[in-house]
C-alpha atoms as a PDB file:
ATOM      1  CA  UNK A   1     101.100 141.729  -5.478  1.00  0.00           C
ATOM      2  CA  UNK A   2     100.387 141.561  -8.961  1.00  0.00           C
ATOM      3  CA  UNK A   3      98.799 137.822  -8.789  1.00  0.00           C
ATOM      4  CA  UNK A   4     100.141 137.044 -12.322  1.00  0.00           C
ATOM      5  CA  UNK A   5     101.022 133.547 -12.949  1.00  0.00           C
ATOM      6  CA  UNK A   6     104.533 132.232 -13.265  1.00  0.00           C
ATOM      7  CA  UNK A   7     106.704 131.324 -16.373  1.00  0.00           C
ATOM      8  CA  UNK A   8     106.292 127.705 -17.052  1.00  0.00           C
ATOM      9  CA  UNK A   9     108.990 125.784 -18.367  1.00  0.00           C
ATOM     10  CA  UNK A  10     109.407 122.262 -19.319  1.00  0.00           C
ATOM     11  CA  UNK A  11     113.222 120.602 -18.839  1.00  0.00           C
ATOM     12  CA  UNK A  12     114.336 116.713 -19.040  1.00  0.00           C
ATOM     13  CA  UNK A  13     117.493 115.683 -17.665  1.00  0.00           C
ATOM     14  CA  UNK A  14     118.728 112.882 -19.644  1.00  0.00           C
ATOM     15  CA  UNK A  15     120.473 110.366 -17.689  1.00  0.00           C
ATOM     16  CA  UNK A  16     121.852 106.760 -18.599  1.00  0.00           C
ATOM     17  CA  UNK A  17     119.256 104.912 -15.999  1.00  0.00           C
ATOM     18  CA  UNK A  18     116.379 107.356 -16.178  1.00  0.00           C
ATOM     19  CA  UNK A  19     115.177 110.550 -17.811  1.00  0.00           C
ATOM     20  CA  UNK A  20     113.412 113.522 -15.162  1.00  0.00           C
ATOM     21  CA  UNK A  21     110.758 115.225 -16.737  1.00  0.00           C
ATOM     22  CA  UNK A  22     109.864 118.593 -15.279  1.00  0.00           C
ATOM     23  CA  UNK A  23     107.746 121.725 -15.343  1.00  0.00           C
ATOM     24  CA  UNK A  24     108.744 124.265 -13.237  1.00  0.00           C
ATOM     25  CA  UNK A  25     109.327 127.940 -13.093  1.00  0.00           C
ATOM     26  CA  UNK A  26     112.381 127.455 -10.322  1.00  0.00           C
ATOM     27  CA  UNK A  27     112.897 125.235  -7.130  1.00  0.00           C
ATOM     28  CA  UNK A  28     110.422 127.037  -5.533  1.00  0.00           C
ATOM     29  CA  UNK A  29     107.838 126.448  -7.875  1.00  0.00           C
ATOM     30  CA  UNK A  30     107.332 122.897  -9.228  1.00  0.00           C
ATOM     31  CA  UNK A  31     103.916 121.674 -10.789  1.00  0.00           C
ATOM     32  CA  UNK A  32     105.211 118.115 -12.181  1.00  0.00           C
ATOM     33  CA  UNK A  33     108.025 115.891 -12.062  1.00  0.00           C
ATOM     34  CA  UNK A  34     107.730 112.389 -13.764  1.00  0.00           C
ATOM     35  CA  UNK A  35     110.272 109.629 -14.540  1.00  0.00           C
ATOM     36  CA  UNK A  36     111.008 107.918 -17.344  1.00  0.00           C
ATOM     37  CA  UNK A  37     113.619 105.342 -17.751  1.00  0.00           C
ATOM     38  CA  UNK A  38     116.104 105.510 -19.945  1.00  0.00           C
ATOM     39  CA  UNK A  39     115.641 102.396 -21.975  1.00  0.00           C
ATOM     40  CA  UNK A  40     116.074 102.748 -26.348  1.00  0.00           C
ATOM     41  CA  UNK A  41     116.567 105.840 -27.834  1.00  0.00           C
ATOM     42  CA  UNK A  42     113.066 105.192 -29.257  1.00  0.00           C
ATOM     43  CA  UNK A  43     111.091 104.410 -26.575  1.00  0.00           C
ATOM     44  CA  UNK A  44     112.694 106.602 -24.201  1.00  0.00           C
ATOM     45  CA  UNK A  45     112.074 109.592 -26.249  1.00  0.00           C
ATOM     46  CA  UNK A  46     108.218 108.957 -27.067  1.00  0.00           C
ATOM     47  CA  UNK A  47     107.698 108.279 -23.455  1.00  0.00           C
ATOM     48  CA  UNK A  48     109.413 112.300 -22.778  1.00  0.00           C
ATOM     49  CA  UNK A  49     107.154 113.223 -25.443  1.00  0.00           C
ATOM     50  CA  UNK A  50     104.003 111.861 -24.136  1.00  0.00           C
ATOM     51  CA  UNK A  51     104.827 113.739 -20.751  1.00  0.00           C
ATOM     52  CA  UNK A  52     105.230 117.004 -22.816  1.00  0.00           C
ATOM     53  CA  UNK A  53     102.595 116.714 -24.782  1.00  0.00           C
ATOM     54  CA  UNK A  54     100.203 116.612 -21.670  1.00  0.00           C
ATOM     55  CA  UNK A  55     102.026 119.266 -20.223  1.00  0.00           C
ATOM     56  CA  UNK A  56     101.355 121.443 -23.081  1.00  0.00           C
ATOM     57  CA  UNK A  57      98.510 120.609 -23.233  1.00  0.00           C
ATOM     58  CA  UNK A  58      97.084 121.248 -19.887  1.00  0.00           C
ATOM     59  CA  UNK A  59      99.404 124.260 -18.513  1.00  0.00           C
ATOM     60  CA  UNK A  60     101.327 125.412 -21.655  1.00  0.00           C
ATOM     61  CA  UNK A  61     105.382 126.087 -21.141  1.00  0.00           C
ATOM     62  CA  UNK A  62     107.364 128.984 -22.591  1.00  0.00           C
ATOM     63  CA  UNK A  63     110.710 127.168 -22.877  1.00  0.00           C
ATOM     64  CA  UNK A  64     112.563 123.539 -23.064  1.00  0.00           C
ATOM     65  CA  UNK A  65     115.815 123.035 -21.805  1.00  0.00           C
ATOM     66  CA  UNK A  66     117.450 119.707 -22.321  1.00  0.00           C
ATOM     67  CA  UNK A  67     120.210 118.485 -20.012  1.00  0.00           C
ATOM     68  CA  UNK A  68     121.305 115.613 -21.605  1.00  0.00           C
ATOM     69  CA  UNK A  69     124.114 112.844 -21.298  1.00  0.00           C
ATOM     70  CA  UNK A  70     126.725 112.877 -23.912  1.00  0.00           C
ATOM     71  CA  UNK A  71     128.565 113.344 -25.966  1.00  0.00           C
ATOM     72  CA  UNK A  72     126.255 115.633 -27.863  1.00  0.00           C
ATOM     73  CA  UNK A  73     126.947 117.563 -30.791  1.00  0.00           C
ATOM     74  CA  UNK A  74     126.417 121.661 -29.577  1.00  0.00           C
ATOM     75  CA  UNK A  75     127.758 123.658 -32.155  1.00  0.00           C
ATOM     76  CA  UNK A  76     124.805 125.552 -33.939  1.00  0.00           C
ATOM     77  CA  UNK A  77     126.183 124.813 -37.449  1.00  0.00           C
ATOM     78  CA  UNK A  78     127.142 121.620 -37.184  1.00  0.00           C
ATOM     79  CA  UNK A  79     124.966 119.225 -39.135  1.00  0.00           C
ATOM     80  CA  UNK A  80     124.182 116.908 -36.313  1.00  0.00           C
ATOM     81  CA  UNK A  81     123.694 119.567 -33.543  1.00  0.00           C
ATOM     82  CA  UNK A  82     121.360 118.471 -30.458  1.00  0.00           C
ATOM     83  CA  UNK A  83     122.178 114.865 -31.246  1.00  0.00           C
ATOM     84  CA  UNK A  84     124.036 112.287 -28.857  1.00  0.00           C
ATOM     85  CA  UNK A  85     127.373 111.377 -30.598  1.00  0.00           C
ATOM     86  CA  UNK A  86     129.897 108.685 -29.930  1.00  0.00           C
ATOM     87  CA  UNK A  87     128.643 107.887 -26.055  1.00  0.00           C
ATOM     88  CA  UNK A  88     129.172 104.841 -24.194  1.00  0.00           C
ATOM     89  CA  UNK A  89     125.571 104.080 -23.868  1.00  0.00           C
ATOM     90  CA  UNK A  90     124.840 100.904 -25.783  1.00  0.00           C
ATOM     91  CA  UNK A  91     122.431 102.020 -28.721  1.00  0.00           C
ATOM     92  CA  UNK A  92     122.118 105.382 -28.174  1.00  0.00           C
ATOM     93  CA  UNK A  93     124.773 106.471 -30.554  1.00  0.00           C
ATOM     94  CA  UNK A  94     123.966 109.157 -33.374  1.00  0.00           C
ATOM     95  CA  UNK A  95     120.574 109.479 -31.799  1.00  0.00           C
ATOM     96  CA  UNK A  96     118.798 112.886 -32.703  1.00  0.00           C
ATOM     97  CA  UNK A  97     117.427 114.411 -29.843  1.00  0.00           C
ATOM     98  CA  UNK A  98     117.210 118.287 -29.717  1.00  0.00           C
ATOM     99  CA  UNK A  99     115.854 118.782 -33.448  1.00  0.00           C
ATOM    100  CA  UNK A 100     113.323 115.812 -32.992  1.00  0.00           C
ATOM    101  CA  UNK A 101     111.429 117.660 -29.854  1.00  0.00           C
ATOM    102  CA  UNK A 102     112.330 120.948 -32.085  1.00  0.00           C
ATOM    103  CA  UNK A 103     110.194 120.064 -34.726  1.00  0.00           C
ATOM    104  CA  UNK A 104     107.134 119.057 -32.167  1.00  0.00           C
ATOM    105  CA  UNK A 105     107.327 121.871 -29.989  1.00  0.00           C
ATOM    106  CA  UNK A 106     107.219 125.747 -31.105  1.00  0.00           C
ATOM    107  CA  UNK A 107     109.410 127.034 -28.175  1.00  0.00           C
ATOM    108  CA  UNK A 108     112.465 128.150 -27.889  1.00  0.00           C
ATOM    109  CA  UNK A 109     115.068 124.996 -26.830  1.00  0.00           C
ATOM    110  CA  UNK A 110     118.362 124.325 -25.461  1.00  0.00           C
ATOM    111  CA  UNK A 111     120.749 121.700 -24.899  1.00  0.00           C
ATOM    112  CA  UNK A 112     123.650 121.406 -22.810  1.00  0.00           C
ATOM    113  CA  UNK A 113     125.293 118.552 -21.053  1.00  0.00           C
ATOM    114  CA  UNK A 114     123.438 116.964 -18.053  1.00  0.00           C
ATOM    115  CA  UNK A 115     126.686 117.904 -16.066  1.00  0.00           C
ATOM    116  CA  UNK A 116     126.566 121.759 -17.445  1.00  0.00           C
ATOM    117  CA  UNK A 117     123.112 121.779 -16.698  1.00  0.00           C
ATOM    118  CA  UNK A 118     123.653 121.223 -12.978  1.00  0.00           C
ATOM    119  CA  UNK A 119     126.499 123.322 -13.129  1.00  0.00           C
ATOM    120  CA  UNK A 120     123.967 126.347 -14.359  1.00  0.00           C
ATOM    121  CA  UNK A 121     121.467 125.302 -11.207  1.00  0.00           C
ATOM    122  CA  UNK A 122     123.847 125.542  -8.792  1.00  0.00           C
ATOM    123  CA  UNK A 123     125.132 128.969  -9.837  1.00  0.00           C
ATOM    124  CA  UNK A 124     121.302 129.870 -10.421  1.00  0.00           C
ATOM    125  CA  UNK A 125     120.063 128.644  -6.831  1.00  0.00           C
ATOM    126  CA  UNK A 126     122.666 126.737  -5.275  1.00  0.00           C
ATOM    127  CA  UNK A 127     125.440 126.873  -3.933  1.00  0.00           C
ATOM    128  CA  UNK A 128     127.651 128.757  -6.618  1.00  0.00           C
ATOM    129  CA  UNK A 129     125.963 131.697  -6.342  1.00  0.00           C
ATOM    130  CA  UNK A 130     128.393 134.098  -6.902  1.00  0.00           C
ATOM    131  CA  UNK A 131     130.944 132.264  -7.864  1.00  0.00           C
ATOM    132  CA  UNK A 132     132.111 132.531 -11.837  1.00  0.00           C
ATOM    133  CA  UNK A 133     134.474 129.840 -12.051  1.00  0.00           C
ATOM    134  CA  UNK A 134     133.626 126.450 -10.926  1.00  0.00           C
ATOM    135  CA  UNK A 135     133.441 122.065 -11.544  1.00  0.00           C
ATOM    136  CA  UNK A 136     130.236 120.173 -11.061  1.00  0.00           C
ATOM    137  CA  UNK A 137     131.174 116.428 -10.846  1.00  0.00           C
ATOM    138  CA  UNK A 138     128.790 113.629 -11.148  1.00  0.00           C
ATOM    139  CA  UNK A 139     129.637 110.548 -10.426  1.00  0.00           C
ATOM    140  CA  UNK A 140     126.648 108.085 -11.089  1.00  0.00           C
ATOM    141  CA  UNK A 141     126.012 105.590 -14.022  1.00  0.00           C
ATOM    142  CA  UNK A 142     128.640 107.290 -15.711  1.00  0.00           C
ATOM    143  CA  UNK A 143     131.272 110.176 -14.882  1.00  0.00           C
ATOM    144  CA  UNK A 144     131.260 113.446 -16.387  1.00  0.00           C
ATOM    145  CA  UNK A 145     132.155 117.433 -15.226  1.00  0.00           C
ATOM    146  CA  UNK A 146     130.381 120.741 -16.001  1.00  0.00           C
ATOM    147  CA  UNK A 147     133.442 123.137 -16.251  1.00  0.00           C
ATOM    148  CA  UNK A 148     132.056 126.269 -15.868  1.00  0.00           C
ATOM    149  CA  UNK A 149     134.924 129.440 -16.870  1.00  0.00           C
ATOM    150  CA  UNK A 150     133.299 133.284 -16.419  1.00  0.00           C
ATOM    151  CA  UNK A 151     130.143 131.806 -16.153  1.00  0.00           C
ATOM    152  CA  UNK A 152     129.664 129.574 -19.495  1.00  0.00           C
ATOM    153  CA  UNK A 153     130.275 126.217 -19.918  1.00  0.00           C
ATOM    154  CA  UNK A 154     134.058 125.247 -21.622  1.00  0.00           C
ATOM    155  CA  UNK A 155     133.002 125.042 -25.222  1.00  0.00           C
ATOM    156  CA  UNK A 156     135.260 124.434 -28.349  1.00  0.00           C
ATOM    157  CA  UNK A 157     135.897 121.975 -30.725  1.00  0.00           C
ATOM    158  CA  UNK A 158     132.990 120.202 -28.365  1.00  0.00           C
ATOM    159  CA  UNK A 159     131.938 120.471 -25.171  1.00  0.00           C
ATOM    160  CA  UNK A 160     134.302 118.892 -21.476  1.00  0.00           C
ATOM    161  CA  UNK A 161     134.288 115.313 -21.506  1.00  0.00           C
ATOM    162  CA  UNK A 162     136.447 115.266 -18.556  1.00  0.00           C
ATOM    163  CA  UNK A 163     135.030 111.712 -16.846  1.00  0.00           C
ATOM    164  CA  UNK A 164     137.393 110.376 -19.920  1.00  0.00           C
ATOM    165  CA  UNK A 165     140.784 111.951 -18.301  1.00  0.00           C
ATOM    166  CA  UNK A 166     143.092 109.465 -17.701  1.00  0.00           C
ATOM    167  CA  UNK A 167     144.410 109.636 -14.368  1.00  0.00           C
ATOM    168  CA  UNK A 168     147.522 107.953 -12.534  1.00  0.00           C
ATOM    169  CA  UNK A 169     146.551 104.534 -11.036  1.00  0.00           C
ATOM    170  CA  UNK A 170     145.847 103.475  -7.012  1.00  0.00           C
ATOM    171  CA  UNK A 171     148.895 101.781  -6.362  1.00  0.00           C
ATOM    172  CA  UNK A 172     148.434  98.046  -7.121  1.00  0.00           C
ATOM    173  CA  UNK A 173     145.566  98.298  -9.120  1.00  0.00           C
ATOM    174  CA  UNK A 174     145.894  96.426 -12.807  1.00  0.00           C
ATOM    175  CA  UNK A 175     142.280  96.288 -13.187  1.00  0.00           C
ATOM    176  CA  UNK A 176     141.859  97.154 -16.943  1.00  0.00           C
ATOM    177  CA  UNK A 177     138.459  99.415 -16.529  1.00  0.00           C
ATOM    178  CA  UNK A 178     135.031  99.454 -18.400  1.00  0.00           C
ATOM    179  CA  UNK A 179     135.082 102.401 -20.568  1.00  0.00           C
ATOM    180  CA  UNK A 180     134.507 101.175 -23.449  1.00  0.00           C
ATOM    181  CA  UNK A 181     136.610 103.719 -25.429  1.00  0.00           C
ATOM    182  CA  UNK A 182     139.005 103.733 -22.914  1.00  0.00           C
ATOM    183  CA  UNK A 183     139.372 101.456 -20.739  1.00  0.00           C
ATOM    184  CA  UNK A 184     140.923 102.613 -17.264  1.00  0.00           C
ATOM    185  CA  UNK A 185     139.885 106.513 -17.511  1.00  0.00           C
ATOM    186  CA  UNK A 186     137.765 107.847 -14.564  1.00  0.00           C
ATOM    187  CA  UNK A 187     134.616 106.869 -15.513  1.00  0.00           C
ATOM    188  CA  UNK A 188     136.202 103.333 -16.752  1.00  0.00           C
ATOM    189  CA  UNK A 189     137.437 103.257 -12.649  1.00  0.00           C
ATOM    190  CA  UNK A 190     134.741 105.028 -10.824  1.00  0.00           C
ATOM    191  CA  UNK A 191     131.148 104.945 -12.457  1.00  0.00           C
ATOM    192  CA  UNK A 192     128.445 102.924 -10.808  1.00  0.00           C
ATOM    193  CA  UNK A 193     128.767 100.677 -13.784  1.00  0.00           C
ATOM    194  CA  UNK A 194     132.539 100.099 -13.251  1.00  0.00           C
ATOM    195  CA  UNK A 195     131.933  99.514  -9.851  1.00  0.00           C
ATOM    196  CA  UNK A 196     129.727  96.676 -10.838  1.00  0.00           C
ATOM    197  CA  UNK A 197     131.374  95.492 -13.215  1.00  0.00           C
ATOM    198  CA  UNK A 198     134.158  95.260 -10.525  1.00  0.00           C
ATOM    199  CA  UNK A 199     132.780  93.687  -7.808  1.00  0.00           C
ATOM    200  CA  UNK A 200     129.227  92.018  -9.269  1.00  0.00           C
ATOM    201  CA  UNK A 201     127.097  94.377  -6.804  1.00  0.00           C
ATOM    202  CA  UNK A 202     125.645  97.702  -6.981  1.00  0.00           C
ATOM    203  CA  UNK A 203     127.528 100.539  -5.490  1.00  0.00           C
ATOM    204  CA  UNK A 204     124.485 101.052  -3.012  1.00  0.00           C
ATOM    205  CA  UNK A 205     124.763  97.690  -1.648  1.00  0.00           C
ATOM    206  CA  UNK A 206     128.279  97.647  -0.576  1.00  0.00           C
ATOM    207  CA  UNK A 207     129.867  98.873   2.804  1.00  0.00           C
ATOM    208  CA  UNK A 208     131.726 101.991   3.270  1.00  0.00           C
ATOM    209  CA  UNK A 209     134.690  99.484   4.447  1.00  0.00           C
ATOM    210  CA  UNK A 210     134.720  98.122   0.672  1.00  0.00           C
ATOM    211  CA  UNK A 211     138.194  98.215  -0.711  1.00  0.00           C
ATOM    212  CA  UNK A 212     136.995  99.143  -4.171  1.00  0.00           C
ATOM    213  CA  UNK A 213     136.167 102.737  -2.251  1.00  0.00           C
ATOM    214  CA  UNK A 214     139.568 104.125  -1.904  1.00  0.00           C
ATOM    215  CA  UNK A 215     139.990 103.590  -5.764  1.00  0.00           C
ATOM    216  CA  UNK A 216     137.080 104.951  -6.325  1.00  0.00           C
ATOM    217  CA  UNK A 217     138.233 107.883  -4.692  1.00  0.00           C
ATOM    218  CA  UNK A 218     141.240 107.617  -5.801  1.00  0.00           C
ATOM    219  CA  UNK A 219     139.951 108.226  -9.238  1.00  0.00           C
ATOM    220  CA  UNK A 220     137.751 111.025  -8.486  1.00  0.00           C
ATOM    221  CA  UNK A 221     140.335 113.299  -6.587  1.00  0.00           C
ATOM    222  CA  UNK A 222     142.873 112.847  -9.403  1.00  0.00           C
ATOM    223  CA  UNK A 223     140.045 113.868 -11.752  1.00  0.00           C
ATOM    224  CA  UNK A 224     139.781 117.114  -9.158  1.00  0.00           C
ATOM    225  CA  UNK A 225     143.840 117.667  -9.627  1.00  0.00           C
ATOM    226  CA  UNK A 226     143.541 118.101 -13.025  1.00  0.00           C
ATOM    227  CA  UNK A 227     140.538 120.241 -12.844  1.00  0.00           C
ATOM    228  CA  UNK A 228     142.059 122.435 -10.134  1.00  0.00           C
ATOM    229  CA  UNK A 229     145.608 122.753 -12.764  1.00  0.00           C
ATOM    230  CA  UNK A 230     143.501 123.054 -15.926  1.00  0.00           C
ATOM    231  CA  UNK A 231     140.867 125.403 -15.442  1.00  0.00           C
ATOM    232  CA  UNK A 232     141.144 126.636 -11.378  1.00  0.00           C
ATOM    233  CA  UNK A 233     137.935 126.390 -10.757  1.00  0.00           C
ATOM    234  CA  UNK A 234     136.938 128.049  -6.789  1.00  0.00           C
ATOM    235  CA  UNK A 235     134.631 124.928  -6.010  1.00  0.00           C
ATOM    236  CA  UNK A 236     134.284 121.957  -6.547  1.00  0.00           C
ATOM    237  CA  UNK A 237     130.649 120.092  -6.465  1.00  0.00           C
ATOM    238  CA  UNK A 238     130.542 116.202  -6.819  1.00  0.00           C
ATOM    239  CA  UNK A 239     127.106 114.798  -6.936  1.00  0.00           C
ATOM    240  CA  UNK A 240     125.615 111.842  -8.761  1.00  0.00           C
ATOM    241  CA  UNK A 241     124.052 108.667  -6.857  1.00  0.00           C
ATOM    242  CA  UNK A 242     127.333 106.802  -6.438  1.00  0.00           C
ATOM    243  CA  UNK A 243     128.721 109.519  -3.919  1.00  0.00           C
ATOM    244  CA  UNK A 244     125.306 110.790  -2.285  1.00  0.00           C
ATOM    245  CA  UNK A 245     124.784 107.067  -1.357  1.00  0.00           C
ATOM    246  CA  UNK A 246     128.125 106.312  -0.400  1.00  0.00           C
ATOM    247  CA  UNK A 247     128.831 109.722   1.453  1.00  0.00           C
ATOM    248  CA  UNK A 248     132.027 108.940   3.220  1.00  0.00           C
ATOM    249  CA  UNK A 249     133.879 109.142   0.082  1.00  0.00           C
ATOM    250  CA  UNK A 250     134.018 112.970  -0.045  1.00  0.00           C
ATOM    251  CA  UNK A 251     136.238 112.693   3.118  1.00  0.00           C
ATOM    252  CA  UNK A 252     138.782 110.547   1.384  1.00  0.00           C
ATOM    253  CA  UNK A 253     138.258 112.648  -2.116  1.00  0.00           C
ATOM    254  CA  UNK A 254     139.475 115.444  -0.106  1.00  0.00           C
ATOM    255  CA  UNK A 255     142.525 113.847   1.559  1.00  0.00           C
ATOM    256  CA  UNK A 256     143.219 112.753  -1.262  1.00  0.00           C
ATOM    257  CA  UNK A 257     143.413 115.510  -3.701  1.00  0.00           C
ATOM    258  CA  UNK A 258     145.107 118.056  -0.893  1.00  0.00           C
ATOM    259  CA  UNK A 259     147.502 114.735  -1.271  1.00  0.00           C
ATOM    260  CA  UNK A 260     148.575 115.244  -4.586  1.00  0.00           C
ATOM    261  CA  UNK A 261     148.802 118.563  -4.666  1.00  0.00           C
ATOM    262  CA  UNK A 262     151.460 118.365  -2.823  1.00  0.00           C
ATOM    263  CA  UNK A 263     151.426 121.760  -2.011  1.00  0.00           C
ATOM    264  CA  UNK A 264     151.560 123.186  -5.519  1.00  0.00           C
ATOM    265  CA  UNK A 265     150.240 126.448  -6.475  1.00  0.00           C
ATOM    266  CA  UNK A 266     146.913 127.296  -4.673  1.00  0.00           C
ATOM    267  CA  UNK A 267     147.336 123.675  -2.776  1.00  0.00           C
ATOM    268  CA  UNK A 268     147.954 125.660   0.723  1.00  0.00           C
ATOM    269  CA  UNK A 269     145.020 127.510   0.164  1.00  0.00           C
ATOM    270  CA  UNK A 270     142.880 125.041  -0.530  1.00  0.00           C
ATOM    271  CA  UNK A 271     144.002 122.852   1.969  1.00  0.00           C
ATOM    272  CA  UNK A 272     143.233 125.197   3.971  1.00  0.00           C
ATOM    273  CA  UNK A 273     139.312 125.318   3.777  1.00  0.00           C
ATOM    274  CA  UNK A 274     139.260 122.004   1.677  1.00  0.00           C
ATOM    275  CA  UNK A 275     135.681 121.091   3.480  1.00  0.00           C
ATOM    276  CA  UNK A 276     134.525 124.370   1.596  1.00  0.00           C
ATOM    277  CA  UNK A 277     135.939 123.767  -1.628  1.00  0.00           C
ATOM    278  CA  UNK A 278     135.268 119.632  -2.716  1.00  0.00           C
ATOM    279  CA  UNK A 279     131.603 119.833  -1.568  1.00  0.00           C
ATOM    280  CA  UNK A 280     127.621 117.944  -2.432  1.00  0.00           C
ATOM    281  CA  UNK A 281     125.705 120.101  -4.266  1.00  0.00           C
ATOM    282  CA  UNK A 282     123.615 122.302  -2.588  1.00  0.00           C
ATOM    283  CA  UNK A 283     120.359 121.831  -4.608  1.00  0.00           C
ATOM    284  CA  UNK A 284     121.296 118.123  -3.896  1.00  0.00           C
ATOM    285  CA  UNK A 285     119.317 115.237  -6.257  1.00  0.00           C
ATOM    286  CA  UNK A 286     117.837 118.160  -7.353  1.00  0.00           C
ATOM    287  CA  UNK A 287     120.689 119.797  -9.258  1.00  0.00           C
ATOM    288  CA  UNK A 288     120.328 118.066 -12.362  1.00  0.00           C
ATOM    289  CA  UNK A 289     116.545 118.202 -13.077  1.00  0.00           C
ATOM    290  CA  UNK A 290     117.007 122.281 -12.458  1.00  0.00           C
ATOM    291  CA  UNK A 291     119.732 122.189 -14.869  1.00  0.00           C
ATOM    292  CA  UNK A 292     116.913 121.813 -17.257  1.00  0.00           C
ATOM    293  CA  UNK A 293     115.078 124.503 -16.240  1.00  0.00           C
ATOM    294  CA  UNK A 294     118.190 126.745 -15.972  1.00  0.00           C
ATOM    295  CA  UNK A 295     118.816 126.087 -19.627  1.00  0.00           C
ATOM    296  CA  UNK A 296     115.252 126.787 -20.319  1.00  0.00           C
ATOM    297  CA  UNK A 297     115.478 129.770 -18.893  1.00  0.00           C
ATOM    298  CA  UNK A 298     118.364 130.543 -20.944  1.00  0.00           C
ATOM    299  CA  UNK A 299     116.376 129.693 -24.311  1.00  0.00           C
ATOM    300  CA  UNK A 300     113.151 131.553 -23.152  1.00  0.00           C
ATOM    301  CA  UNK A 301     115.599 134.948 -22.425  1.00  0.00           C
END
């Protein structure tokens, strides 16, 4: 044994209810994690910086990766790339984020998409190892999906926004959604903050018997359809705190999207071994602070 000390690297996973700072050199070797909430754009982002700072300061880090909700502008030339674009959190839009922690910190940086950034964990440490096609779902304040094709992220004109798919409705519902760009698309139907805005409670607080759940779900699994027609990934991960709280839902997810296959195209197979393919993510709550560190890794390389 050599007895050098590991790479540090710092990462922030940027969510709509709170931001995870973290310095890390992989899930086996964590030396901080601290929680910010995600309050104005302001605030939010002197508190990460306050975190880093001391981290800098009293270990040093090679790299930054930021996983960060969206949308976010990631093309290198465009003139607002690294900031948050037109998103659905209230104040947060045109906010600069990657250049502003470029110009305090001399290390290399990248940002990604919180969803993308779990994505890159799981195929890092978790459980798509191996694999180099591939969805990472998250289903929390909001709902978004790292599409992951040969082993990059889907990138384009922007980056996957596919929690804004619009998706055929659970029969009977006329509900108009909460998205506030469009209405009834996933995330408008099955967010945490549609579900409140639904039913006045927090997801958390219901029971599994709640019959906003099979909409929910409902919601999700045609979100999966169109994943598994559009890009074929060979597994699915949904995470996010409104599923890992509410577990039972993967269960009806599944039914639900060997449903509407309806025996199209790779249906039979993945009916077949459908516990295998619509799965949690293996790192868990843990997926999306790693993301951070995955894309750190990716800027210190």
């Amino acid at each position: 044994m050599s007895g050098r000390e590991p790479v540090l690297l710092a990462g922030v996973e940027m969510g709509g209810t709170k931001c995870v700072c973290i310095l890390a050199s992989g899930p086996d070797e964590v030396v901080s994690k601290r929680v910010i909430p995600t309050t104005t754009p302001e605030a939010t982002l002197a508190g990460i910086e306050q975190v880093l700072d001391e981290w800098q300061q009293d270990h040093g880090f090679k790299a930054l990766g930021l996983a960060c909700f969206g949308p976010i502008a990631l093309h290198p030339e465009a003139p607002n790339y690294g900031f948050i674009t037109a998103t659905t959190k209230r104040g947060w839009r045109n906010t600069d984020v990657a250049p502003r922690l470029r110009r305090r910190y001399d290390v290399p940086i990248s940002i990604d998409t919180d969803v993308s950034g779990a994505a890159l964990a799981e195929s890092r440490w978790g459980g798509a190892r191996g694999l180099s096609t591939y969805a990472y779902i998250t289903v929390g304040t909001g709902v978004g999906a790292g599409i992951i094709v040969n082993g990059r992220p889907v990138a384009g004109l922007g980056h996957a926004e596919a929690g804004h798919m619009r998706i055929p409705r659970f029969p009977g519902d006329d509900w108009e959604g909460s998205c506030l760009y469009h209405g009834d698309c996933v995330e408008g139907l099955a967010s945490g903050y549609a579900v409140e805005c639904r039913t006045g409670e927090t997801g958390a607080s219901l029971a599994p018997d709640h019959p906003v759940w099979p909409m929910v779900a409902h919601a999700i699994a045609g979100l999966c359809h169109n994943l598994v027609m559009g890009s074929v990934p060979e597994r699915i991960f949904i995470g996010g705190g409104v599923v890992s709280k509410q577990p039972h839902l993967l269960a009806t997810i599944r039914q639900m999207l060997v449903e509407s296959l309806s025996g199209y195209g790779e249906a039979v197979l993945i009916a077949s071994k459908v516990d295998e393919y619509v799965v949690p993510p293996a790192l868990g709550d843990e997926a999306g602070p790693l993301g951070a560190i995955a894309l750190a890794l990716d800027a210190a390389s």
